[in-house]
C-alpha atoms as a PDB file:
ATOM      1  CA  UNK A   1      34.523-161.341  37.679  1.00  0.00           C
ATOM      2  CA  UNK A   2      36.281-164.118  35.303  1.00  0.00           C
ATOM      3  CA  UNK A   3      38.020-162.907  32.568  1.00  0.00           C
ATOM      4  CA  UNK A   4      36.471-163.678  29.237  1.00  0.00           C
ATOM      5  CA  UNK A   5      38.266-166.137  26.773  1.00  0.00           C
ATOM      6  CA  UNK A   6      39.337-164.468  23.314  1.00  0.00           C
ATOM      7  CA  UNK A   7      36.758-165.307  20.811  1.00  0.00           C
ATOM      8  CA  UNK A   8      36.662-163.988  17.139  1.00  0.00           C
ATOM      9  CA  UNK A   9      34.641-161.050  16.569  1.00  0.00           C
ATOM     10  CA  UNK A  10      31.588-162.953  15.156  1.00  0.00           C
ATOM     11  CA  UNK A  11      28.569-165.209  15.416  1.00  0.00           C
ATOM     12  CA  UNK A  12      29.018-167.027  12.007  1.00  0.00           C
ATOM     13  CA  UNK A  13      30.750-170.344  13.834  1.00  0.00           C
ATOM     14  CA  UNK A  14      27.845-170.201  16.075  1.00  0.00           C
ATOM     15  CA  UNK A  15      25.606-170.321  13.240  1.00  0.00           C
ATOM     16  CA  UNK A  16      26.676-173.202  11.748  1.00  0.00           C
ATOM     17  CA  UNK A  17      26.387-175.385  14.925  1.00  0.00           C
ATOM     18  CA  UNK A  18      29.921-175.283  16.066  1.00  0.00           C
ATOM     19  CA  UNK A  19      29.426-175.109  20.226  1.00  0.00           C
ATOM     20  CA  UNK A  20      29.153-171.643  21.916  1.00  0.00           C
ATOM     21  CA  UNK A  21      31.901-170.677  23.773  1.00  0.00           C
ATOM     22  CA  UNK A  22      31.331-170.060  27.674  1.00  0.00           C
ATOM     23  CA  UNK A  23      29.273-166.566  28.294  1.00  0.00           C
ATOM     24  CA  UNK A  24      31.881-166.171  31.519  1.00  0.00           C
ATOM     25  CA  UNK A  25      31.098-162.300  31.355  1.00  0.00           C
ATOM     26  CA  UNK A  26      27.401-163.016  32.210  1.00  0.00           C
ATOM     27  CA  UNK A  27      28.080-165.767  33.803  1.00  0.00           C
ATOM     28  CA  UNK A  28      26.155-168.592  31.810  1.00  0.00           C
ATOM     29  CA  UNK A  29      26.782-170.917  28.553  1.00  0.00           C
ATOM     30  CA  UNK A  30      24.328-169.849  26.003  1.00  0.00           C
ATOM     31  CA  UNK A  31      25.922-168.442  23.260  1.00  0.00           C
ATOM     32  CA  UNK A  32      28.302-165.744  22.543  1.00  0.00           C
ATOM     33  CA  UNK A  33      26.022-162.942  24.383  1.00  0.00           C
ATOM     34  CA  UNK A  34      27.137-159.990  26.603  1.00  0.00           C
ATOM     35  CA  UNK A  35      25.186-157.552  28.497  1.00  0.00           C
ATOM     36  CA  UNK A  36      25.661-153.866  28.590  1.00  0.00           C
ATOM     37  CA  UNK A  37      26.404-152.468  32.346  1.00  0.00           C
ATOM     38  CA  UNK A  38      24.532-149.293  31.726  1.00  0.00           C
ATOM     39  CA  UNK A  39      21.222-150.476  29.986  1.00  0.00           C
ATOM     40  CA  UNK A  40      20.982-154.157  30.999  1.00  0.00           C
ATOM     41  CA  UNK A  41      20.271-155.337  27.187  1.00  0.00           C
ATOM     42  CA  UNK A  42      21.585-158.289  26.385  1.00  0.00           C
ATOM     43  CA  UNK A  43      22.726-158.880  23.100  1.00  0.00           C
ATOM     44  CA  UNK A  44      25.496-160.865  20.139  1.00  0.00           C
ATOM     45  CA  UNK A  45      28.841-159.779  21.669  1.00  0.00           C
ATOM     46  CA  UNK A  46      29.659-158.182  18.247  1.00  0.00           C
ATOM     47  CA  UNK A  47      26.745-155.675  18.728  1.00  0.00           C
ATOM     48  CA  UNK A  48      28.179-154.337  21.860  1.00  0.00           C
ATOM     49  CA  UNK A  49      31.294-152.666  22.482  1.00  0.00           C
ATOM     50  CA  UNK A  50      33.762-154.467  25.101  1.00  0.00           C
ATOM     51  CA  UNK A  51      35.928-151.838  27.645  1.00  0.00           C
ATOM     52  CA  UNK A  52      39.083-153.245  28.949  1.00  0.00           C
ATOM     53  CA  UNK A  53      40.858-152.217  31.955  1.00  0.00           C
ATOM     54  CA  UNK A  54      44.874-151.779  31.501  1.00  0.00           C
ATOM     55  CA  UNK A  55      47.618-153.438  33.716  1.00  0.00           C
ATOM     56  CA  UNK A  56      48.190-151.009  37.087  1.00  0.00           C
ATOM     57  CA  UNK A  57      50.262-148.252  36.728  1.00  0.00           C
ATOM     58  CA  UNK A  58      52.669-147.038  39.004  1.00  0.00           C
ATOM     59  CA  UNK A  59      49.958-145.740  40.951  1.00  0.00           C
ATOM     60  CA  UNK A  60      48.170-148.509  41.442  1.00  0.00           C
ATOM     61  CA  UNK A  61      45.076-147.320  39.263  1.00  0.00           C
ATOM     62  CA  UNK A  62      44.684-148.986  35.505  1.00  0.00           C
ATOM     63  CA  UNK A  63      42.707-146.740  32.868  1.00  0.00           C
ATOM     64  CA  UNK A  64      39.960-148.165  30.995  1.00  0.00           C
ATOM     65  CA  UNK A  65      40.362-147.948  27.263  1.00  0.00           C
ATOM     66  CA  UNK A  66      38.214-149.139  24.814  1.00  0.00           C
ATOM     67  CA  UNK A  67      38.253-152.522  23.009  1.00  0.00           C
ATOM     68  CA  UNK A  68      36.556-152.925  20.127  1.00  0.00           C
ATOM     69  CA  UNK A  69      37.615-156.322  18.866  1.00  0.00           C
ATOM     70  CA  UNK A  70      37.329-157.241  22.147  1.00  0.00           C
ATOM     71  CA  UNK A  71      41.411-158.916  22.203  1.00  0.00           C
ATOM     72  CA  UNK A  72      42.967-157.287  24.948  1.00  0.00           C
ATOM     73  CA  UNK A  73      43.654-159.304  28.125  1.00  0.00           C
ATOM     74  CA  UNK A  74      42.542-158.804  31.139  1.00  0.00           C
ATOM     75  CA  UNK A  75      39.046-158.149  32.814  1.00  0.00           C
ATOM     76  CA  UNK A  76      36.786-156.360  30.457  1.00  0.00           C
ATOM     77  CA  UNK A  77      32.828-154.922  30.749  1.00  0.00           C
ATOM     78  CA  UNK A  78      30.455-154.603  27.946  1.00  0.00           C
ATOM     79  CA  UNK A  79      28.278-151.645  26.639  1.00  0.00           C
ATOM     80  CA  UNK A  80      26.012-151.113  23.896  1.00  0.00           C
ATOM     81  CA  UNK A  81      24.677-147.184  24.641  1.00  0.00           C
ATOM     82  CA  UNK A  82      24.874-144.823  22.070  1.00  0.00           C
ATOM     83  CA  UNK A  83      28.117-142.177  22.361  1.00  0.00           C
ATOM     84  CA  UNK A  84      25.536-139.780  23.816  1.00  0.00           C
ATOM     85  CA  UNK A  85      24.129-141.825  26.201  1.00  0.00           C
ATOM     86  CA  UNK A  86      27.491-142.908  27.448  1.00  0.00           C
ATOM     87  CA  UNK A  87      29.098-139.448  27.415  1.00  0.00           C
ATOM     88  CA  UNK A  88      25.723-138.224  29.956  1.00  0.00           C
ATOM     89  CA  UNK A  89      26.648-141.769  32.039  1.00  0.00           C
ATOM     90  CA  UNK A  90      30.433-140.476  32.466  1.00  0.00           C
ATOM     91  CA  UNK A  91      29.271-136.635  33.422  1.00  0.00           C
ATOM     92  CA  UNK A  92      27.195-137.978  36.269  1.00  0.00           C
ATOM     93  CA  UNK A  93      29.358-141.031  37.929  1.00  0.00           C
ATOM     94  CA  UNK A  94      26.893-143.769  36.382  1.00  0.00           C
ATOM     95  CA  UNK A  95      29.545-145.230  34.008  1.00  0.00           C
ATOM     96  CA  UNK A  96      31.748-145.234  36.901  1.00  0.00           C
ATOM     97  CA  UNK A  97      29.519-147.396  39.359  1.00  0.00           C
ATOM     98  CA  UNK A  98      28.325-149.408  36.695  1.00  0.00           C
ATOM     99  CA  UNK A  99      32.523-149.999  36.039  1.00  0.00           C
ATOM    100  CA  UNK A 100      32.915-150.696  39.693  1.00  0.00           C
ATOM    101  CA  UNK A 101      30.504-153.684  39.967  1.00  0.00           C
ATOM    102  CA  UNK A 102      31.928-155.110  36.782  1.00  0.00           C
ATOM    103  CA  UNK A 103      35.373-155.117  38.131  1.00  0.00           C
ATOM    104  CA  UNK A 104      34.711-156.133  41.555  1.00  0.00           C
ATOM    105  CA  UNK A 105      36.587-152.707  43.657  1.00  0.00           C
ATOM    106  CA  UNK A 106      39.569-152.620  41.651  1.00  0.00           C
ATOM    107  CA  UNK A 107      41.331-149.210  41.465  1.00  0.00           C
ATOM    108  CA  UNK A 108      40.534-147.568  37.859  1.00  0.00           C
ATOM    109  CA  UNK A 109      40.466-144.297  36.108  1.00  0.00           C
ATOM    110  CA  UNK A 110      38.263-143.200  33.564  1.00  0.00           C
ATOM    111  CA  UNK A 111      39.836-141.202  30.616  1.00  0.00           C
ATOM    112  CA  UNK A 112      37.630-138.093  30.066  1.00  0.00           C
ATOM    113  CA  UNK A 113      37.583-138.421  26.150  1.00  0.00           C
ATOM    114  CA  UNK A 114      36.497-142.139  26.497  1.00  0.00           C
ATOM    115  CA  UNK A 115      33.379-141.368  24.181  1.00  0.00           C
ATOM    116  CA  UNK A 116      35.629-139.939  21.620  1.00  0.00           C
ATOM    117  CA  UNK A 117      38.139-142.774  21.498  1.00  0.00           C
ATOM    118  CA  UNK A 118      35.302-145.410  21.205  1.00  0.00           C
ATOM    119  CA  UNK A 119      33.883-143.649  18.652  1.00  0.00           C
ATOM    120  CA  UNK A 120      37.397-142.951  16.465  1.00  0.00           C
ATOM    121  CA  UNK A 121      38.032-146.760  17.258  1.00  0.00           C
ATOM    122  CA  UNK A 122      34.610-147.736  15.710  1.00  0.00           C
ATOM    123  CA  UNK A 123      35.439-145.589  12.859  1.00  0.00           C
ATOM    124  CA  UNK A 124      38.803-146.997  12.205  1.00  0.00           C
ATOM    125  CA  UNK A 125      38.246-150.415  12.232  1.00  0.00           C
ATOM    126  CA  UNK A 126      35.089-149.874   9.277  1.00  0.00           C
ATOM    127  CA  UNK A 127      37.499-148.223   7.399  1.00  0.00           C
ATOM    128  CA  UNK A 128      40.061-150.846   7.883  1.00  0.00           C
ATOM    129  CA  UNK A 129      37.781-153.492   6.807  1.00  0.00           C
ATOM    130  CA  UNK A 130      36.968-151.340   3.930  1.00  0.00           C
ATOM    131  CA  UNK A 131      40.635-151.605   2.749  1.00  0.00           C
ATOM    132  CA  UNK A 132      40.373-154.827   3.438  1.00  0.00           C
ATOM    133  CA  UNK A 133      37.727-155.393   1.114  1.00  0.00           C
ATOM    134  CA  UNK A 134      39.549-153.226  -1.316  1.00  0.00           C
ATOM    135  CA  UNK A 135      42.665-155.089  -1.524  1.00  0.00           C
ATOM    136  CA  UNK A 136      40.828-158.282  -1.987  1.00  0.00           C
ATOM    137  CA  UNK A 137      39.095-156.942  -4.949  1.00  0.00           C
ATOM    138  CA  UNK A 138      35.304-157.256  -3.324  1.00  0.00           C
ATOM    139  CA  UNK A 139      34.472-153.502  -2.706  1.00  0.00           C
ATOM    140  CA  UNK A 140      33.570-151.675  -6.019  1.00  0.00           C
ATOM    141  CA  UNK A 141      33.968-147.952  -6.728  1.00  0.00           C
ATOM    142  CA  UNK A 142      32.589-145.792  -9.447  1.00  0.00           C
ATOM    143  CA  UNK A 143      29.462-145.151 -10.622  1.00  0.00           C
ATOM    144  CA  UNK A 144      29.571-146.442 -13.991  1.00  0.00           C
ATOM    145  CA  UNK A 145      30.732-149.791 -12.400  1.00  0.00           C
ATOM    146  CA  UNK A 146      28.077-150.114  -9.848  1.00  0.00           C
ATOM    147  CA  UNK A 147      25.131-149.220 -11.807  1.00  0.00           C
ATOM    148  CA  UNK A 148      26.508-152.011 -14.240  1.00  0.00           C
ATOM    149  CA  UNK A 149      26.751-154.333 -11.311  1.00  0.00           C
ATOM    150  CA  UNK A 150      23.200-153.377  -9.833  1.00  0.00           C
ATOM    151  CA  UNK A 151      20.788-153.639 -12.464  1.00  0.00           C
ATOM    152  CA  UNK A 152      22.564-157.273 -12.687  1.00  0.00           C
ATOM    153  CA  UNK A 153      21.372-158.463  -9.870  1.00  0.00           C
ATOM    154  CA  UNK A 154      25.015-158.791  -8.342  1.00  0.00           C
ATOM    155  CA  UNK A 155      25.250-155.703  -5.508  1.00  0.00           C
ATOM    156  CA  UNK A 156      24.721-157.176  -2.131  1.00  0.00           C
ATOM    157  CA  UNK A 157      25.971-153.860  -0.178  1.00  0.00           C
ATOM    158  CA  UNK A 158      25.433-150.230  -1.224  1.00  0.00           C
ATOM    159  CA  UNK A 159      26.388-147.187  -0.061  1.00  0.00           C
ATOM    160  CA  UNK A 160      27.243-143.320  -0.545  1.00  0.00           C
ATOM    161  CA  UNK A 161      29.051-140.858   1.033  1.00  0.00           C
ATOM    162  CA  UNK A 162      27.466-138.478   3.753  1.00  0.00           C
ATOM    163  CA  UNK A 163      28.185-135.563   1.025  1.00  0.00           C
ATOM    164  CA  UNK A 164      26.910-137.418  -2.345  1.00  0.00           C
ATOM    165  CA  UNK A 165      25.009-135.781  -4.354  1.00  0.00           C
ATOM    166  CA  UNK A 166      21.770-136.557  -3.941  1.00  0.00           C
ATOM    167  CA  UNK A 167      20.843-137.428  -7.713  1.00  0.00           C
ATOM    168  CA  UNK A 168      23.493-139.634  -8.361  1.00  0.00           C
ATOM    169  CA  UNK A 169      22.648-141.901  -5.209  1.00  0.00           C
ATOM    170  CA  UNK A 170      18.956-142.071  -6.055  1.00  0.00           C
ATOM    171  CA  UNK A 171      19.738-143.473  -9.708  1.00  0.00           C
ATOM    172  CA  UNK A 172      22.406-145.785  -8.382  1.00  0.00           C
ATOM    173  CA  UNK A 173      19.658-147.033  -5.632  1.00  0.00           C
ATOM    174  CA  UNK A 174      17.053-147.354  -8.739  1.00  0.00           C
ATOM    175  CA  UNK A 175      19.789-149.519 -10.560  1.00  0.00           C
ATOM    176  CA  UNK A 176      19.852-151.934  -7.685  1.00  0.00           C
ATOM    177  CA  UNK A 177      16.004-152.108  -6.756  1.00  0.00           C
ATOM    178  CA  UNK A 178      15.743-153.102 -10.284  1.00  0.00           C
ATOM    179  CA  UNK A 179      17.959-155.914 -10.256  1.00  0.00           C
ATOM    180  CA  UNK A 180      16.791-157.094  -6.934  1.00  0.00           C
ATOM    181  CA  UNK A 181      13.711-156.874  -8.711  1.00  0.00           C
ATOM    182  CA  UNK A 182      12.280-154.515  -5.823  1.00  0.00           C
ATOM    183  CA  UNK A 183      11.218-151.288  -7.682  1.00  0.00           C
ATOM    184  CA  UNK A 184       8.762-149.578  -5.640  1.00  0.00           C
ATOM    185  CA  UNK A 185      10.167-151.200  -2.459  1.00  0.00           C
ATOM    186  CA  UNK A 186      11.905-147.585  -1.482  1.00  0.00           C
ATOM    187  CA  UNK A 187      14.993-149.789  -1.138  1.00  0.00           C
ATOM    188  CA  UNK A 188      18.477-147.885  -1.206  1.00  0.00           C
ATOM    189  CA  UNK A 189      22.216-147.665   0.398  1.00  0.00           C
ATOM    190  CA  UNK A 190      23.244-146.545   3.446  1.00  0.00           C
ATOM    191  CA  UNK A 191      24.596-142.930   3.676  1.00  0.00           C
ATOM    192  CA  UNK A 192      27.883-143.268   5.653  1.00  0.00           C
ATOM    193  CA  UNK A 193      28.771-141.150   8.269  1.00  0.00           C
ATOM    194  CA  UNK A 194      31.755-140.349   6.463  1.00  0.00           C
ATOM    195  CA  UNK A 195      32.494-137.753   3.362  1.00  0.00           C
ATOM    196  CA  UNK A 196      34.134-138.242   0.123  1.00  0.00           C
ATOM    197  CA  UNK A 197      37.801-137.217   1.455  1.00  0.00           C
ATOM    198  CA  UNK A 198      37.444-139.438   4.245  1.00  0.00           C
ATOM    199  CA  UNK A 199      36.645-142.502   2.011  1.00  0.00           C
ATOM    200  CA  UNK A 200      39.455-141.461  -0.586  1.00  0.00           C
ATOM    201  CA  UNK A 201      42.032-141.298   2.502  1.00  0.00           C
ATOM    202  CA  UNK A 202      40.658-144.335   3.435  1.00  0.00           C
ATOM    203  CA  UNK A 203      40.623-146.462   0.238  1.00  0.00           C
ATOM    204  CA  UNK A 204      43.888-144.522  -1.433  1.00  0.00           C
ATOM    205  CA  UNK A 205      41.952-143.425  -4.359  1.00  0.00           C
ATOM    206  CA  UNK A 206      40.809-139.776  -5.793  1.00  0.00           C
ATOM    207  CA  UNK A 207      37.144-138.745  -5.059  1.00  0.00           C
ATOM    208  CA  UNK A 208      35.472-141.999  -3.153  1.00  0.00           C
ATOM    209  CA  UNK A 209      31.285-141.354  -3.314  1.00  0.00           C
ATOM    210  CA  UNK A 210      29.952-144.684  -3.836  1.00  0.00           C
ATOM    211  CA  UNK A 211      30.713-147.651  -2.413  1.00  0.00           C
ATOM    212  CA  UNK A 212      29.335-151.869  -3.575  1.00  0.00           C
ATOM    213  CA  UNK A 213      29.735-155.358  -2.867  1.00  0.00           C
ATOM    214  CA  UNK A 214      28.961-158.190  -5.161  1.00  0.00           C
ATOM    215  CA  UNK A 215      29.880-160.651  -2.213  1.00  0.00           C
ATOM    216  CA  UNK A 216      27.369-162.119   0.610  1.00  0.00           C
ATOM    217  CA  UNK A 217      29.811-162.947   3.052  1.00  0.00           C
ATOM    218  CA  UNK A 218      31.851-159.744   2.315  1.00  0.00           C
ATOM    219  CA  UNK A 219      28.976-157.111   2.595  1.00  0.00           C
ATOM    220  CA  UNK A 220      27.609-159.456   5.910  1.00  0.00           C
ATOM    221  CA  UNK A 221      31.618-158.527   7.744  1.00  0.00           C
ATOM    222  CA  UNK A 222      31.316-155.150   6.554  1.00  0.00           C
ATOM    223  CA  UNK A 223      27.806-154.995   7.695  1.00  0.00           C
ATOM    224  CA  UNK A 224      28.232-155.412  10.874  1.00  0.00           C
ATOM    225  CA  UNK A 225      30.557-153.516  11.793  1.00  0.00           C
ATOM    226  CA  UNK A 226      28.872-150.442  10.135  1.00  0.00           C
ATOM    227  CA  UNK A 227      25.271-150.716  12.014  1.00  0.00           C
ATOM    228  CA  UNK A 228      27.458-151.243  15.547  1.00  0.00           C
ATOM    229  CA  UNK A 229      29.204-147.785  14.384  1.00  0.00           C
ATOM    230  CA  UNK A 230      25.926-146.061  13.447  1.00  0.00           C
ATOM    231  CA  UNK A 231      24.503-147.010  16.293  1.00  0.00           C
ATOM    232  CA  UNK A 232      26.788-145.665  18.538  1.00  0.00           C
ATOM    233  CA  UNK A 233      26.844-142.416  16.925  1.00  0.00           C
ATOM    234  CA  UNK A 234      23.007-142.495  17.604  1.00  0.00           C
ATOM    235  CA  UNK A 235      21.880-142.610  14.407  1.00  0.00           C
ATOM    236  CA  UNK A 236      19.611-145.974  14.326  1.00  0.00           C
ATOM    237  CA  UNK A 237      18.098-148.565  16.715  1.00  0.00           C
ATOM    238  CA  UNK A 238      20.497-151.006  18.394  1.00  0.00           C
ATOM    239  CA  UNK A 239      21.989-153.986  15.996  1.00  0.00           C
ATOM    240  CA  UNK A 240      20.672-157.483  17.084  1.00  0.00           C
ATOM    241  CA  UNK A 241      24.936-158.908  15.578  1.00  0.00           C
ATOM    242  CA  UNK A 242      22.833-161.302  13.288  1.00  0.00           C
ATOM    243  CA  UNK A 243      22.844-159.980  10.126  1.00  0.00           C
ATOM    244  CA  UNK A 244      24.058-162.641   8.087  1.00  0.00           C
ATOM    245  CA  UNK A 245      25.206-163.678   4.151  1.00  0.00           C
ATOM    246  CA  UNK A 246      22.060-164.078   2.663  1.00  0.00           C
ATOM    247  CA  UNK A 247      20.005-160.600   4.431  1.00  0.00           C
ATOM    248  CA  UNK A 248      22.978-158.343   4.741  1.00  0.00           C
ATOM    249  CA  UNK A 249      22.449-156.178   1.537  1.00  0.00           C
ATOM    250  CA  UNK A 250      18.710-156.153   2.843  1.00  0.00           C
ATOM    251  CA  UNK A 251      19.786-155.189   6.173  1.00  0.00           C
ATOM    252  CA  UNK A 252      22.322-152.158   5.194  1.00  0.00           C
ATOM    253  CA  UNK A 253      20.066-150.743   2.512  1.00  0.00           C
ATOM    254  CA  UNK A 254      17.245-150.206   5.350  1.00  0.00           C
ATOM    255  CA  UNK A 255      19.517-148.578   7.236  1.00  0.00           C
ATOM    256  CA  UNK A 256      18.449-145.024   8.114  1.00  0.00           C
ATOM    257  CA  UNK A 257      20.493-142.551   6.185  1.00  0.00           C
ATOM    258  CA  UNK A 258      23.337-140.766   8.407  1.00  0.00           C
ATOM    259  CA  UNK A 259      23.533-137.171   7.879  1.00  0.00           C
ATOM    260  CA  UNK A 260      27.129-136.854   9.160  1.00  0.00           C
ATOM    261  CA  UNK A 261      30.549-136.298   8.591  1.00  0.00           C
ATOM    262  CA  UNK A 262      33.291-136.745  10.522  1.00  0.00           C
END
């Protein structure tokens, strides 16, 4: 198996009729695509989740770990099952086979928290980008200052934490159906899976519930990364990776509501 090329985690440069890079993982040149080794669906590289397989050890066995900006060298295999699904696969040897086709008989061991790690690796790079949005001054907090925001017209991306209360998330998701001008639509944010402690860790501010973006392009990054994260924590319908600027805020406000915390 040929060892993919490093390619940024995203479809946009695709979109605008730059030239695909090679699909060496599947073998053919038709766009950034990979396809999972446990389902067989193919889909936008950014919708699955990429598993690299370390250097050898001493032993002569390398460990798979997971890759989620798919960056680390070396020969890696693609999967796009929900934690779930893959955690059954590991219990009865099928993530194992599958592993051993992809990499052709080399020797490799399987960490038996593999799930877990994907799943804290998902997590962490949302919340990352959240800082990131943060810092730039894209992601607003506080109610006040979303509502304002949302009946304007402006909000692109809306959420709440897993723990909000449940009347101050419907009247911030009435403020921004009426300035989409899509009242009666049943429009609203996306319920994160994570709690108001989490996003104030996260975003280094005191009691984090609700979360906007007045940017396209912003709320499309942050997008995508959230409905690959849901996803895998079984919570919605695999992403297609091509939400873009203009139907992001559509596409995370449809998104079902995640009853979680972590």
């Amino acid at each position: 198996m040929r060892n993919p090329p490093y390619e940024a985690l995203t479809g946009s440069a695709h979109r605008r009729g730059h030239p695909a890079p090679p699909n060496e993982d599947a073998g053919e040149s038709t766009g950034p695509e990979r396809k999972c080794i446990l389902s067989g669906r193919v889909a936008a590289r950014e919708a699955l989740i990429r598993l690299a397989i370390a250097p050898e050890g001493p032993d002569g066995a390398s460990e798979i770990h997971p890759d989620v900006q798919a960056r680390a060298p070396g020969r890696g295999a693609w999967v796009g099952v929900s934690q779930g699904d893959l955690a059954i696969a590991l219990a009865k040897g099928k993530l194992r086979g599958a592993l051993a086709r992809a990499y052709k008989g080399a020797s490799f061991t399987i960490p038996a928290d593999l799930p877990e790690r994907i799943a804290a690796a998902l997590m962490r790079g949302f919340t990352d980008r959240l800082g990131l949005e943060m810092r730039a001054g894209r992601l607003l907090v506080g109610s006040d200052r979303i509502a304002e925001q949302a009946r304007g017209g402006l909000v692109h991306w809306l959420a709440h934490a897993s723990d909000a209360a449940p009347d101050g998330s419907r009247k911030l998701d009435q403020a921004w159906r009426v300035g989409r001008e899509a009242e009666g639509s049943g429009t609203c944010g996306v319920t994160l899976p994570l709690d108001r402690a989490a996003l104030s860790v996260a975003l280094g501010r005191d009691n984090v519930v609700h979360l906007a973006l007045t940017d396209a392009a912003a709320a499309a990054r942050l997008d995508a990364g959230l409905q690959r994260l849901l996803h895998y924590l079984g919570h919605q319908a695999p992403p297609d990776g091509s939400a873009d600027a203009k139907n992001s805020g559509t596409h995370a406000a449809s998104a079902v509501r995640a009853e979680t915390t972590i």
